[in-house]
PDB file of N, CA and C in Angstrom:
ATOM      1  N   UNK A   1      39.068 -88.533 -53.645  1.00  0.00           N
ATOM      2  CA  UNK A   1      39.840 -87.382 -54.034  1.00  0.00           C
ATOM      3  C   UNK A   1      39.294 -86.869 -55.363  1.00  0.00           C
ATOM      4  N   UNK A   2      39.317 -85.343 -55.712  1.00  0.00           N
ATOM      5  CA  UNK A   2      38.915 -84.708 -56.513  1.00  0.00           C
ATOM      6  C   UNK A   2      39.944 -84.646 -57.716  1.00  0.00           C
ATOM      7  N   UNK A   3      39.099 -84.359 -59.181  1.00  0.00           N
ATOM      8  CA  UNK A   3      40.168 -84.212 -59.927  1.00  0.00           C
ATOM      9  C   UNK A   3      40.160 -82.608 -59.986  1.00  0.00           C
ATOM     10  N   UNK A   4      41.735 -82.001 -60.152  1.00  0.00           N
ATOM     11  CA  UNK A   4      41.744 -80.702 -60.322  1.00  0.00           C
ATOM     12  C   UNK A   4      42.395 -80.219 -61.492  1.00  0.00           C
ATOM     13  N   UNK A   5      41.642 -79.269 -62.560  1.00  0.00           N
ATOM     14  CA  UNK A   5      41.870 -78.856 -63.590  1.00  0.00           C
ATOM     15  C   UNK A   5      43.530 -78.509 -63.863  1.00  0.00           C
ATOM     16  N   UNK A   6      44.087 -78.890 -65.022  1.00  0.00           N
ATOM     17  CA  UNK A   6      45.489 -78.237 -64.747  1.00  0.00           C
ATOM     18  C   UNK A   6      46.478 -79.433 -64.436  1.00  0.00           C
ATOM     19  N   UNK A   7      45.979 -80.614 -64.029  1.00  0.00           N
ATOM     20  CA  UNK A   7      46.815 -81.480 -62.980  1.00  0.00           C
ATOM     21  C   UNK A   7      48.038 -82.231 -63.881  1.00  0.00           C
ATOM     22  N   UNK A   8      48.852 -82.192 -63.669  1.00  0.00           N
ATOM     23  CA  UNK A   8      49.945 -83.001 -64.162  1.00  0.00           C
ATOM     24  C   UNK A   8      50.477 -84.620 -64.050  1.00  0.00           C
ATOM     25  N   UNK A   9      50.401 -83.856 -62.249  1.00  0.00           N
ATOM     26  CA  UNK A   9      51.027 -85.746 -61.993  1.00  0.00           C
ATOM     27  C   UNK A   9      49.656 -86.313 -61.480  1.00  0.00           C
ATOM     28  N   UNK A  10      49.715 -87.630 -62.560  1.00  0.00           N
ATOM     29  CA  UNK A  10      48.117 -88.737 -62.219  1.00  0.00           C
ATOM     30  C   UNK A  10      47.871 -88.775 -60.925  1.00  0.00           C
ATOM     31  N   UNK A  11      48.651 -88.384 -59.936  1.00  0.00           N
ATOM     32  CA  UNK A  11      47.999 -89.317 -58.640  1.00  0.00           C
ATOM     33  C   UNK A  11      47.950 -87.942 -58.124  1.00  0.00           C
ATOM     34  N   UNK A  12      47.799 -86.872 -58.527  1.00  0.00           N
ATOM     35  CA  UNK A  12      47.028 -85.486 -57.680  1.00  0.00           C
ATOM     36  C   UNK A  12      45.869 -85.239 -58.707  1.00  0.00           C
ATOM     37  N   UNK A  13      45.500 -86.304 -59.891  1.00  0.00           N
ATOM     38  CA  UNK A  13      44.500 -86.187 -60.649  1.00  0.00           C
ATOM     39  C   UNK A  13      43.168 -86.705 -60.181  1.00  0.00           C
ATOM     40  N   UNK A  14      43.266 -87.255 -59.514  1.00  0.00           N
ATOM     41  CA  UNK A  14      42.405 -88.822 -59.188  1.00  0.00           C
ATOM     42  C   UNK A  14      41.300 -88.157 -58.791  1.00  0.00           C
ATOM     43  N   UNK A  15      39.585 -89.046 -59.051  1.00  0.00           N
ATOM     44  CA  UNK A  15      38.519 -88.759 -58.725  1.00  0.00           C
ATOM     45  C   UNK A  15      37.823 -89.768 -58.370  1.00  0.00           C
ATOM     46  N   UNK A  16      36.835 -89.382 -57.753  1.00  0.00           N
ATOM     47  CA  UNK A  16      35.769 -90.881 -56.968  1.00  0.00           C
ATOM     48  C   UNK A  16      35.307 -92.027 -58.026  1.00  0.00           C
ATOM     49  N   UNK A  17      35.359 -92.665 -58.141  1.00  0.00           N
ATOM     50  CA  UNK A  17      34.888 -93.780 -58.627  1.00  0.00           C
ATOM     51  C   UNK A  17      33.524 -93.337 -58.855  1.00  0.00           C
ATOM     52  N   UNK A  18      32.130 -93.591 -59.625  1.00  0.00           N
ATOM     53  CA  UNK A  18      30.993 -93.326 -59.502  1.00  0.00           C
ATOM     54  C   UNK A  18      30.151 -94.285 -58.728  1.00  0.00           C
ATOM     55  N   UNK A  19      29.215 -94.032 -58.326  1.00  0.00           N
ATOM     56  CA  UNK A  19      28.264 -95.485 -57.735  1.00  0.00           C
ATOM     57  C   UNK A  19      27.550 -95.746 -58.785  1.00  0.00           C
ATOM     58  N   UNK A  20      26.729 -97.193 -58.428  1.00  0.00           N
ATOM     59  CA  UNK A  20      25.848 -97.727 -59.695  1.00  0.00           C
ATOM     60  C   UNK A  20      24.884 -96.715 -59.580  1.00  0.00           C
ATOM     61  N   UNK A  21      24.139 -96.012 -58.825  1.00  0.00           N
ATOM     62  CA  UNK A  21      23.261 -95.192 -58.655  1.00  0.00           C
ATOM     63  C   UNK A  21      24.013 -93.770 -59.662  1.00  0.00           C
ATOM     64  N   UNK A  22      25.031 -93.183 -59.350  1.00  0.00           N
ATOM     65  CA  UNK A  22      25.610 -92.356 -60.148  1.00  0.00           C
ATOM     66  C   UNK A  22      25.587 -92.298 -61.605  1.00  0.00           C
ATOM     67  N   UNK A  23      25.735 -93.946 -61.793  1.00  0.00           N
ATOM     68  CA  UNK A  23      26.263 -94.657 -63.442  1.00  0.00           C
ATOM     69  C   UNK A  23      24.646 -94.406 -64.389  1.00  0.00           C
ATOM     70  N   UNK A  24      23.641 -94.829 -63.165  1.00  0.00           N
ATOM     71  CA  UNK A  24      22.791 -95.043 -64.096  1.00  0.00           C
ATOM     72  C   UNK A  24      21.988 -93.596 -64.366  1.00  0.00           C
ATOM     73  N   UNK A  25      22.240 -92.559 -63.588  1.00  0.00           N
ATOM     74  CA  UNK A  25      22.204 -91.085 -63.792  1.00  0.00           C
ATOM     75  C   UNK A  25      22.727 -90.476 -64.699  1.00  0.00           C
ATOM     76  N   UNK A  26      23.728 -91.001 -65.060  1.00  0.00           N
ATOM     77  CA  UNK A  26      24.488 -90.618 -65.781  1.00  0.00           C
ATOM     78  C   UNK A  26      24.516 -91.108 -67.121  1.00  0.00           C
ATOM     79  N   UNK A  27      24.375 -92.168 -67.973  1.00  0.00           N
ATOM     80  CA  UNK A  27      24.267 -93.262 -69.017  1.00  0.00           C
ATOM     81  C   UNK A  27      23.132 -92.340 -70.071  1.00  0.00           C
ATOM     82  N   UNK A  28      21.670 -91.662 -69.366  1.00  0.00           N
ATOM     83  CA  UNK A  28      20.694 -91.173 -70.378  1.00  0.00           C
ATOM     84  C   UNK A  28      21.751 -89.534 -70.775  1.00  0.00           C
ATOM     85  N   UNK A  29      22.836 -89.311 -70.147  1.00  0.00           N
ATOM     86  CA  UNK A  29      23.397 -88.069 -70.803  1.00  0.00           C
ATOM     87  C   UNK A  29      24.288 -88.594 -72.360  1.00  0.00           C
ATOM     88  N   UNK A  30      24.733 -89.671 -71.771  1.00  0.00           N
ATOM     89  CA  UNK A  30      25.367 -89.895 -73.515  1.00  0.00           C
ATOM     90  C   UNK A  30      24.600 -90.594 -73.884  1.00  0.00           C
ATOM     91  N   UNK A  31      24.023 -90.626 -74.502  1.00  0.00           N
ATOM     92  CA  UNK A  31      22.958 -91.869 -75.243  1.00  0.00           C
ATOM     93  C   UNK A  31      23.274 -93.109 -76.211  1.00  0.00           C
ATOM     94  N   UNK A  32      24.045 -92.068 -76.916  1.00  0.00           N
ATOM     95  CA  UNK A  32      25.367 -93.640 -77.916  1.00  0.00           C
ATOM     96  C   UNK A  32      25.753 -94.295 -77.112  1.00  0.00           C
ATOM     97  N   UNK A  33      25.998 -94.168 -75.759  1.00  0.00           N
ATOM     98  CA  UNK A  33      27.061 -94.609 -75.068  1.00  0.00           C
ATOM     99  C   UNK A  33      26.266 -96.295 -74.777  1.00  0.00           C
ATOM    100  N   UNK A  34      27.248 -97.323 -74.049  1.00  0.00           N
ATOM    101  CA  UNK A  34      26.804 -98.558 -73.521  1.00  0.00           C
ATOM    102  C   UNK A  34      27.847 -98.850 -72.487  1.00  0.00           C
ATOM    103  N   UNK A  35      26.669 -99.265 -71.232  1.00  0.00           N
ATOM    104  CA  UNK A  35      28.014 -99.843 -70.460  1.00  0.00           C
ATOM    105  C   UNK A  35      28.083-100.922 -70.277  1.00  0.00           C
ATOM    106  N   UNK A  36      29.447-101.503 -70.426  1.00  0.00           N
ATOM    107  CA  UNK A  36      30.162-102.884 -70.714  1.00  0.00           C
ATOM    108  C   UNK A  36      31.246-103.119 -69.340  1.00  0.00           C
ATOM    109  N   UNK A  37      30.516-103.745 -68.313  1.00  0.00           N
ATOM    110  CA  UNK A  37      31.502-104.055 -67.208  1.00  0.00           C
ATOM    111  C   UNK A  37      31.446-102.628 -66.672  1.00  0.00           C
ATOM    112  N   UNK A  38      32.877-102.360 -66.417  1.00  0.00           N
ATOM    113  CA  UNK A  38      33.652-100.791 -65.802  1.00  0.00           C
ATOM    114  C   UNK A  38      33.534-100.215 -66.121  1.00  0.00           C
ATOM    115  N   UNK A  39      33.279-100.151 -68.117  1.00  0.00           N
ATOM    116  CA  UNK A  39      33.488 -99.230 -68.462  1.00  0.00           C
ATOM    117  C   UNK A  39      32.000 -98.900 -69.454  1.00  0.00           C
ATOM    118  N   UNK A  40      32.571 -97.423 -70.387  1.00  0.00           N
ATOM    119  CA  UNK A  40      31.246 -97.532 -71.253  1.00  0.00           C
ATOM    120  C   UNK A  40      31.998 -97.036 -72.596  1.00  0.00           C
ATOM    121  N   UNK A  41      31.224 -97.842 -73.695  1.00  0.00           N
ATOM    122  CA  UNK A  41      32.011 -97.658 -75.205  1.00  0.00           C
ATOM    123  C   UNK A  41      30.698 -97.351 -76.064  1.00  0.00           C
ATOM    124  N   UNK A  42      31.450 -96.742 -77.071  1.00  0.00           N
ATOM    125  CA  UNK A  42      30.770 -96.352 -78.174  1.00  0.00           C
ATOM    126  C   UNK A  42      31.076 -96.840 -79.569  1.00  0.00           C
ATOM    127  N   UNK A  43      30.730 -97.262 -80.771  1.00  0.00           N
ATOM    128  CA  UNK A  43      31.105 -97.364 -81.941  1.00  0.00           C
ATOM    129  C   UNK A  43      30.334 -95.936 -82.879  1.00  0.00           C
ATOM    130  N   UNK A  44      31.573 -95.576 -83.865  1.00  0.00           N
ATOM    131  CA  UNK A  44      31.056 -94.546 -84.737  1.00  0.00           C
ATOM    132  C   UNK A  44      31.259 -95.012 -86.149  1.00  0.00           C
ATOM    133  N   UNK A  45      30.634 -94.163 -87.531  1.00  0.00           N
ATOM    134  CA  UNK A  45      30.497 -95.168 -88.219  1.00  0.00           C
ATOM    135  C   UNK A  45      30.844 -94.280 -89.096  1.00  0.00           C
ATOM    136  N   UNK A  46      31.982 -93.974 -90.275  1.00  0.00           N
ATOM    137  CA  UNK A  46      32.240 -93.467 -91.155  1.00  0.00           C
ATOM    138  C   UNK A  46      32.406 -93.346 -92.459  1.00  0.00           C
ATOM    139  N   UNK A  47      32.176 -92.628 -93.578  1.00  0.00           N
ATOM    140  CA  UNK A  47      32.009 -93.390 -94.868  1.00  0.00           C
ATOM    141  C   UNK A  47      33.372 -93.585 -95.455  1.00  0.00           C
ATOM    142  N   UNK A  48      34.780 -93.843 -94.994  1.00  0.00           N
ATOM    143  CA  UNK A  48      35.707 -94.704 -95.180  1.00  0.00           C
ATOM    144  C   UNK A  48      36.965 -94.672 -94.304  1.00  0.00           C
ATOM    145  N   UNK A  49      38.040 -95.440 -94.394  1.00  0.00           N
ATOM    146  CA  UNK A  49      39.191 -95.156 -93.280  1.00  0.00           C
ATOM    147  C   UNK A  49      39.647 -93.649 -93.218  1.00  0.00           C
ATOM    148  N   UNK A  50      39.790 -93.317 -94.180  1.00  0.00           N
ATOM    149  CA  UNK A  50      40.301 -91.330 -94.103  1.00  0.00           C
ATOM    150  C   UNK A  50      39.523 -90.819 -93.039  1.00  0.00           C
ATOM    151  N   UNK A  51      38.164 -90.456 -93.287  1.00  0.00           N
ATOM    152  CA  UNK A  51      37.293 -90.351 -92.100  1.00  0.00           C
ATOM    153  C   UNK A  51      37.646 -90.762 -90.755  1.00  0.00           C
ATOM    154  N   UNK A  52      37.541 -92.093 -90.580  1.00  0.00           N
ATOM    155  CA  UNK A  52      37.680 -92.747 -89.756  1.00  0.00           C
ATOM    156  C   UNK A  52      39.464 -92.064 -88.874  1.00  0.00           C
ATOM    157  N   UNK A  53      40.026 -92.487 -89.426  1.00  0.00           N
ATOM    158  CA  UNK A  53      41.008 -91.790 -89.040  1.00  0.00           C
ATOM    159  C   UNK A  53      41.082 -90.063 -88.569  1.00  0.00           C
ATOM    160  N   UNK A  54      40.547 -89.401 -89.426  1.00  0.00           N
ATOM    161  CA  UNK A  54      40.634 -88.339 -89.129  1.00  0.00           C
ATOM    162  C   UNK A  54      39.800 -87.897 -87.846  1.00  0.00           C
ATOM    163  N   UNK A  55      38.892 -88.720 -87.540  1.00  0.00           N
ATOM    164  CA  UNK A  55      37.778 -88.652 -86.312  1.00  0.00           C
ATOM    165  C   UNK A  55      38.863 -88.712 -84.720  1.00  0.00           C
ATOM    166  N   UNK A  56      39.262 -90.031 -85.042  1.00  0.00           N
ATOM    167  CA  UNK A  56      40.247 -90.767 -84.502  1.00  0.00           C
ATOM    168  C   UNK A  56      41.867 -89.552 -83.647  1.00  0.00           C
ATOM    169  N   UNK A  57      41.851 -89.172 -84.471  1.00  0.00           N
ATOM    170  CA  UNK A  57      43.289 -87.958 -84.484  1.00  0.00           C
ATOM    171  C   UNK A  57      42.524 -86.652 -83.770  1.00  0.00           C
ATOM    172  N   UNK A  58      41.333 -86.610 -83.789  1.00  0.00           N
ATOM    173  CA  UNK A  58      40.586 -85.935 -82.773  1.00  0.00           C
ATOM    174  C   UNK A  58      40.351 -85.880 -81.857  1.00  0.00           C
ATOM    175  N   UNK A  59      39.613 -86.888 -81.231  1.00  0.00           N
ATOM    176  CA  UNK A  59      39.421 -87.745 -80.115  1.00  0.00           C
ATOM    177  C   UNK A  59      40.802 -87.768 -79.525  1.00  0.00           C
ATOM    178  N   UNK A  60      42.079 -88.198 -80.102  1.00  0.00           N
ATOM    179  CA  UNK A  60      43.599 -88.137 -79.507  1.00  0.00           C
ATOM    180  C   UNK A  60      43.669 -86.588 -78.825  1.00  0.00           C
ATOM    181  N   UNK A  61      43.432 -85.882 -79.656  1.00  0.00           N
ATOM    182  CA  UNK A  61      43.558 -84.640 -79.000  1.00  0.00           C
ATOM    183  C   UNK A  61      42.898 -83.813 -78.022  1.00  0.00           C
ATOM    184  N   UNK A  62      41.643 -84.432 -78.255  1.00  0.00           N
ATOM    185  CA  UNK A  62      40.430 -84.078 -76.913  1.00  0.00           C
ATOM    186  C   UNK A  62      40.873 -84.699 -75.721  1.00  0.00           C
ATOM    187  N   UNK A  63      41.774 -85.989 -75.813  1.00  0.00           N
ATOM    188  CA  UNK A  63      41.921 -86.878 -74.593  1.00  0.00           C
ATOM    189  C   UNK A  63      43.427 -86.690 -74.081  1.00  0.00           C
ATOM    190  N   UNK A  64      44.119 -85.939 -74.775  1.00  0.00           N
ATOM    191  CA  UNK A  64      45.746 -84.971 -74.311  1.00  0.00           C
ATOM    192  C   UNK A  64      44.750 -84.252 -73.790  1.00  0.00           C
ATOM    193  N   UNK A  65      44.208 -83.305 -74.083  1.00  0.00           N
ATOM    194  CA  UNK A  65      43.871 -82.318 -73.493  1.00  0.00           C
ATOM    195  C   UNK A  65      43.238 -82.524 -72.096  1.00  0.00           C
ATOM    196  N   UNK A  66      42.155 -83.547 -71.670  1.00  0.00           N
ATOM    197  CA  UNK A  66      41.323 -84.213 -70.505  1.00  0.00           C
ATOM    198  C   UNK A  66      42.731 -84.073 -69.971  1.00  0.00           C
ATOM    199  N   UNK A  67      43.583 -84.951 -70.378  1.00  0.00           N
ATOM    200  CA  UNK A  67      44.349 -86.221 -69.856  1.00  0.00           C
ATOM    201  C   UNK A  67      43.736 -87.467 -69.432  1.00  0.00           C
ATOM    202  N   UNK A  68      42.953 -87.916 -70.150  1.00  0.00           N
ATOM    203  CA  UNK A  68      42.093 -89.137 -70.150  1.00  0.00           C
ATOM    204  C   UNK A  68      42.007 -89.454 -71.585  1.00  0.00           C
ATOM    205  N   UNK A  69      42.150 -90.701 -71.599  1.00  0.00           N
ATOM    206  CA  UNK A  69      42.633 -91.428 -73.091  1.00  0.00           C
ATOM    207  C   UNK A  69      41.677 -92.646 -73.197  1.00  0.00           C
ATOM    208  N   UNK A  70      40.958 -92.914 -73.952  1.00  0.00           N
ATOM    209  CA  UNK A  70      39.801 -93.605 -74.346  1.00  0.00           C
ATOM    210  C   UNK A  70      40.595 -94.801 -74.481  1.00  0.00           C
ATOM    211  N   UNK A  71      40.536 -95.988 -75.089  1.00  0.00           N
ATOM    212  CA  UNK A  71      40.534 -97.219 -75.434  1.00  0.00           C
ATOM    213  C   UNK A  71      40.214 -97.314 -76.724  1.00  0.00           C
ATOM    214  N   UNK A  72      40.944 -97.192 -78.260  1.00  0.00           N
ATOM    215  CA  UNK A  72      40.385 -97.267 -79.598  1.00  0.00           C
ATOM    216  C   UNK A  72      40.369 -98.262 -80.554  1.00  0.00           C
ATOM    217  N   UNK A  73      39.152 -98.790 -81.250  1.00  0.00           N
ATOM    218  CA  UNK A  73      39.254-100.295 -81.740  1.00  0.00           C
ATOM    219  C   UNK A  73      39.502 -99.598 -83.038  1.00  0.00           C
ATOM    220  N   UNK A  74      39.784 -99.293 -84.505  1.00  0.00           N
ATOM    221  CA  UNK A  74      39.880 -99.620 -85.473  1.00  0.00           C
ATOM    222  C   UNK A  74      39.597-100.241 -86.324  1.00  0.00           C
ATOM    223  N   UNK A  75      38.074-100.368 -86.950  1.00  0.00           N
ATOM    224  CA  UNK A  75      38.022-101.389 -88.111  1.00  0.00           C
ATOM    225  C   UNK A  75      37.476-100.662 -89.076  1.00  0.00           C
ATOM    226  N   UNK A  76      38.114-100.337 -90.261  1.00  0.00           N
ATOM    227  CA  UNK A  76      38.153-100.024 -91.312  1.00  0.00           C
ATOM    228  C   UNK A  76      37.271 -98.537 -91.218  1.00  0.00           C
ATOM    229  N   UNK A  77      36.247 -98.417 -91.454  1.00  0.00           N
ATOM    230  CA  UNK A  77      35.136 -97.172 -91.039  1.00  0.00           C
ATOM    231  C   UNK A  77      34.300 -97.335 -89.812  1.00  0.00           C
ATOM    232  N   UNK A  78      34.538 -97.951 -88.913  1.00  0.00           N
ATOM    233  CA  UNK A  78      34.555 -97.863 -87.711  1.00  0.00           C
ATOM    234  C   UNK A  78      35.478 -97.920 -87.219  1.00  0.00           C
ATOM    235  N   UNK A  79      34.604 -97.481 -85.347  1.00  0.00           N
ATOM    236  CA  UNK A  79      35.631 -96.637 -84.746  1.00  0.00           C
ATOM    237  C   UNK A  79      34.850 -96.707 -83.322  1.00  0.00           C
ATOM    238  N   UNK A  80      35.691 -97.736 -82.232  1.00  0.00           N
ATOM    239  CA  UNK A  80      34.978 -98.125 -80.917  1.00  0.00           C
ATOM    240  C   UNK A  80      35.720 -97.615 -79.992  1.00  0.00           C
ATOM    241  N   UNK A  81      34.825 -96.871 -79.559  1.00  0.00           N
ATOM    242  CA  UNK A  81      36.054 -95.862 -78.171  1.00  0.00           C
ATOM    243  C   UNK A  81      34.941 -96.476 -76.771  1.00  0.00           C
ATOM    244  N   UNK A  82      36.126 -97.011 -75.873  1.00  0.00           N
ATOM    245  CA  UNK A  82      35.653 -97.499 -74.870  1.00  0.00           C
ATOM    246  C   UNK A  82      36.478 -96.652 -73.190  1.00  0.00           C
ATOM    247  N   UNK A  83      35.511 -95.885 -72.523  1.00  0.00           N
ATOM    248  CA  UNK A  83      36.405 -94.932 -71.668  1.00  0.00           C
ATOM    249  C   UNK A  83      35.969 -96.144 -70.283  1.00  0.00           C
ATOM    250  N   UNK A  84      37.020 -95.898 -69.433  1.00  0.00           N
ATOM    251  CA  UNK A  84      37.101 -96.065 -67.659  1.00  0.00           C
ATOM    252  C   UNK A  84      38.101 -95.795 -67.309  1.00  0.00           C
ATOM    253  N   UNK A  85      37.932 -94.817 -66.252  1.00  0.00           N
ATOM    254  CA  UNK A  85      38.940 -94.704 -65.458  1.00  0.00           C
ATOM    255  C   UNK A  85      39.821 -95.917 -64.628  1.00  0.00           C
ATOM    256  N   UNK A  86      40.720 -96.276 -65.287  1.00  0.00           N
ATOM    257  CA  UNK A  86      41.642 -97.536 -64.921  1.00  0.00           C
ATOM    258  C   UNK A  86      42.300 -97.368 -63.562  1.00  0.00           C
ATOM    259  N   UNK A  87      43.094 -96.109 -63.410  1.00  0.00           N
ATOM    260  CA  UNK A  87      43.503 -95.576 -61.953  1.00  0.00           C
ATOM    261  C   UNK A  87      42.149 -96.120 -60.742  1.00  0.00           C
ATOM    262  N   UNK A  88      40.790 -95.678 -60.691  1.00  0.00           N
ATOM    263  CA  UNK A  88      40.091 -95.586 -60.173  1.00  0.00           C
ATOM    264  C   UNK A  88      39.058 -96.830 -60.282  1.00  0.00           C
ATOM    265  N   UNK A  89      39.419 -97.989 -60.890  1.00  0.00           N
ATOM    266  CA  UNK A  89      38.804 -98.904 -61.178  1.00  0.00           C
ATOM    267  C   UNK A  89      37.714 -99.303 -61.623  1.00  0.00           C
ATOM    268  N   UNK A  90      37.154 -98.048 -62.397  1.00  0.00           N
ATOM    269  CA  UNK A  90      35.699 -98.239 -62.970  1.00  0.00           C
ATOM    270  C   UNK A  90      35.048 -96.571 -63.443  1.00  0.00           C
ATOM    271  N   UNK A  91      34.255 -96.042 -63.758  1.00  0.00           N
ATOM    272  CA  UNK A  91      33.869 -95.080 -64.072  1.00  0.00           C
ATOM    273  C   UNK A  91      33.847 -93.841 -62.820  1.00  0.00           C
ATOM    274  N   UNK A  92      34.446 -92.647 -63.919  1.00  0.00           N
ATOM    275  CA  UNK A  92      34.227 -91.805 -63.047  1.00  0.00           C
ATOM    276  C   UNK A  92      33.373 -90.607 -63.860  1.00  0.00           C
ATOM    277  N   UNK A  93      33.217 -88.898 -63.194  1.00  0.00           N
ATOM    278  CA  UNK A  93      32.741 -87.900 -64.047  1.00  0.00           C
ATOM    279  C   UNK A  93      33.455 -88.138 -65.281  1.00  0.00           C
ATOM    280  N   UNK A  94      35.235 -88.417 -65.117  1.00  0.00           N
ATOM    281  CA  UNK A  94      35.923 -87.941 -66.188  1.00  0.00           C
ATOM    282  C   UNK A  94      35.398 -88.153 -67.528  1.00  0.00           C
ATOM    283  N   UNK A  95      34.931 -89.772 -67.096  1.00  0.00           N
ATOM    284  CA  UNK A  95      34.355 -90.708 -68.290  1.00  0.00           C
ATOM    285  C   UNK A  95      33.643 -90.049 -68.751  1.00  0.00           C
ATOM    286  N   UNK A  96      32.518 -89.636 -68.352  1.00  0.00           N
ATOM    287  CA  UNK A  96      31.105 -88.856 -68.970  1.00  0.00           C
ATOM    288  C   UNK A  96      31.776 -88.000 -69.607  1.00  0.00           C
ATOM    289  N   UNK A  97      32.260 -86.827 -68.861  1.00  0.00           N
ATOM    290  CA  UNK A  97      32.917 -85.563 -69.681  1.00  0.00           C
ATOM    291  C   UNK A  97      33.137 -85.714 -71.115  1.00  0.00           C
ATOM    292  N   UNK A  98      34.143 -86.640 -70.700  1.00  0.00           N
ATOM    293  CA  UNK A  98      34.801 -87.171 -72.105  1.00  0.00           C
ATOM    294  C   UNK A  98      33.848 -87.542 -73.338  1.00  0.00           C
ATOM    295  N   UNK A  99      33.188 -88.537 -73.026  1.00  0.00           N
ATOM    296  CA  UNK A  99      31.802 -89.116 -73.359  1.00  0.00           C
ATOM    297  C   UNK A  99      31.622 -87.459 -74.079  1.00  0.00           C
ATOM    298  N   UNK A 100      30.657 -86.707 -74.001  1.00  0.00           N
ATOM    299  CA  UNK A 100      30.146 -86.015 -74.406  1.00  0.00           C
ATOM    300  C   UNK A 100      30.692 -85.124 -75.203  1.00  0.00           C
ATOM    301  N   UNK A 101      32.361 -84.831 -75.200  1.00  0.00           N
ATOM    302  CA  UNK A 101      32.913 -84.350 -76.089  1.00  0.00           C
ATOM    303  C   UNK A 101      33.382 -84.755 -77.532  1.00  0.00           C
ATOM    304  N   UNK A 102      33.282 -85.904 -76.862  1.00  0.00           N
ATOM    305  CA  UNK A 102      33.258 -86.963 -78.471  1.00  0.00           C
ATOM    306  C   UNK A 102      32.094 -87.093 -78.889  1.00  0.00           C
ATOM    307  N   UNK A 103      31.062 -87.010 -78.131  1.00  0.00           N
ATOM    308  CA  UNK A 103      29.566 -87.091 -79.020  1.00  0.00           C
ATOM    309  C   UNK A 103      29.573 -85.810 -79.972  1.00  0.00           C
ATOM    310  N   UNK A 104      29.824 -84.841 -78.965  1.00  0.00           N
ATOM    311  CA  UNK A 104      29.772 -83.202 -80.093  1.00  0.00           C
ATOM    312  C   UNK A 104      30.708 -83.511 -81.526  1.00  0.00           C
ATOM    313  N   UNK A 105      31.677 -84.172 -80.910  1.00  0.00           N
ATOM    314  CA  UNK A 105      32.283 -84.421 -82.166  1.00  0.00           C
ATOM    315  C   UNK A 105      32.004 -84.940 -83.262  1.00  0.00           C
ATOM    316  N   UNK A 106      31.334 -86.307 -82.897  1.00  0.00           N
ATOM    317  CA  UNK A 106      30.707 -87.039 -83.944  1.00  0.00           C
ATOM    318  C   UNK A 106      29.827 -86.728 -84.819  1.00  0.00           C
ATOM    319  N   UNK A 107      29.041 -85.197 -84.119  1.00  0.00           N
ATOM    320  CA  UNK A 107      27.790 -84.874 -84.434  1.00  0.00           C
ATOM    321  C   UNK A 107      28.411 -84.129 -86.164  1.00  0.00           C
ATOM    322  N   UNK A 108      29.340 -83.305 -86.117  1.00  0.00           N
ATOM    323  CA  UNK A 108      30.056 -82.679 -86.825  1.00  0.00           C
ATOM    324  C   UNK A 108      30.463 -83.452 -88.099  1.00  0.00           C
TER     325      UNK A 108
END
């Protein structure tokens, strides 16, 4: 099942799972990125918690907006965002999407 823009309730959200063939097509588009099991995470690196935080409160809002919500570690000026689609048991487009909107971000 497809995800469709707009969607409210999670289970008219849902999208294909990716294949390993998909995953590894996909992995040279984010390049920070690493995949770990299901999923794929990133660490970012900031010159103190304010930063860090403020990155953080971003990413929250990029992922209301998806409706896909990363996984966030917290340590002091870092900052480990780890995405998979949990519904779908492993990576999907959403992941990437996402992926790449937080890269633009970081770039900033």
């Amino acid at each position: 099942m497809r995800w469709r823009a707009g969607c409210v309730l999670w289970h008219l959200c849902r999208m294909a799972k990716l294949t390993p063939e998909q995953i590894k097509a996909a992995l040279p588009t984010v390049k920070d990125w690493k995949k770990q099991g299901a999923s794929i995470a990133r660490t970012c690196q900031f010159k103190d918690f304010v930063a860090a935080m403020k990155f953080v409160n971003t990413v929250a809002k990029l992922g209301e907006k998806a409706q896909h919500h990363p996984d966030i570690d917290i340590r002091w000026n870092k900052v480990t965002l780890t995405l998979a689609t949990h519904s779908e048991g492993g990576l999907t487009k959403k992941d990437f999407d996402l992926a790449k909107k937080i890269d633009a971000l970081a770039k900033t």
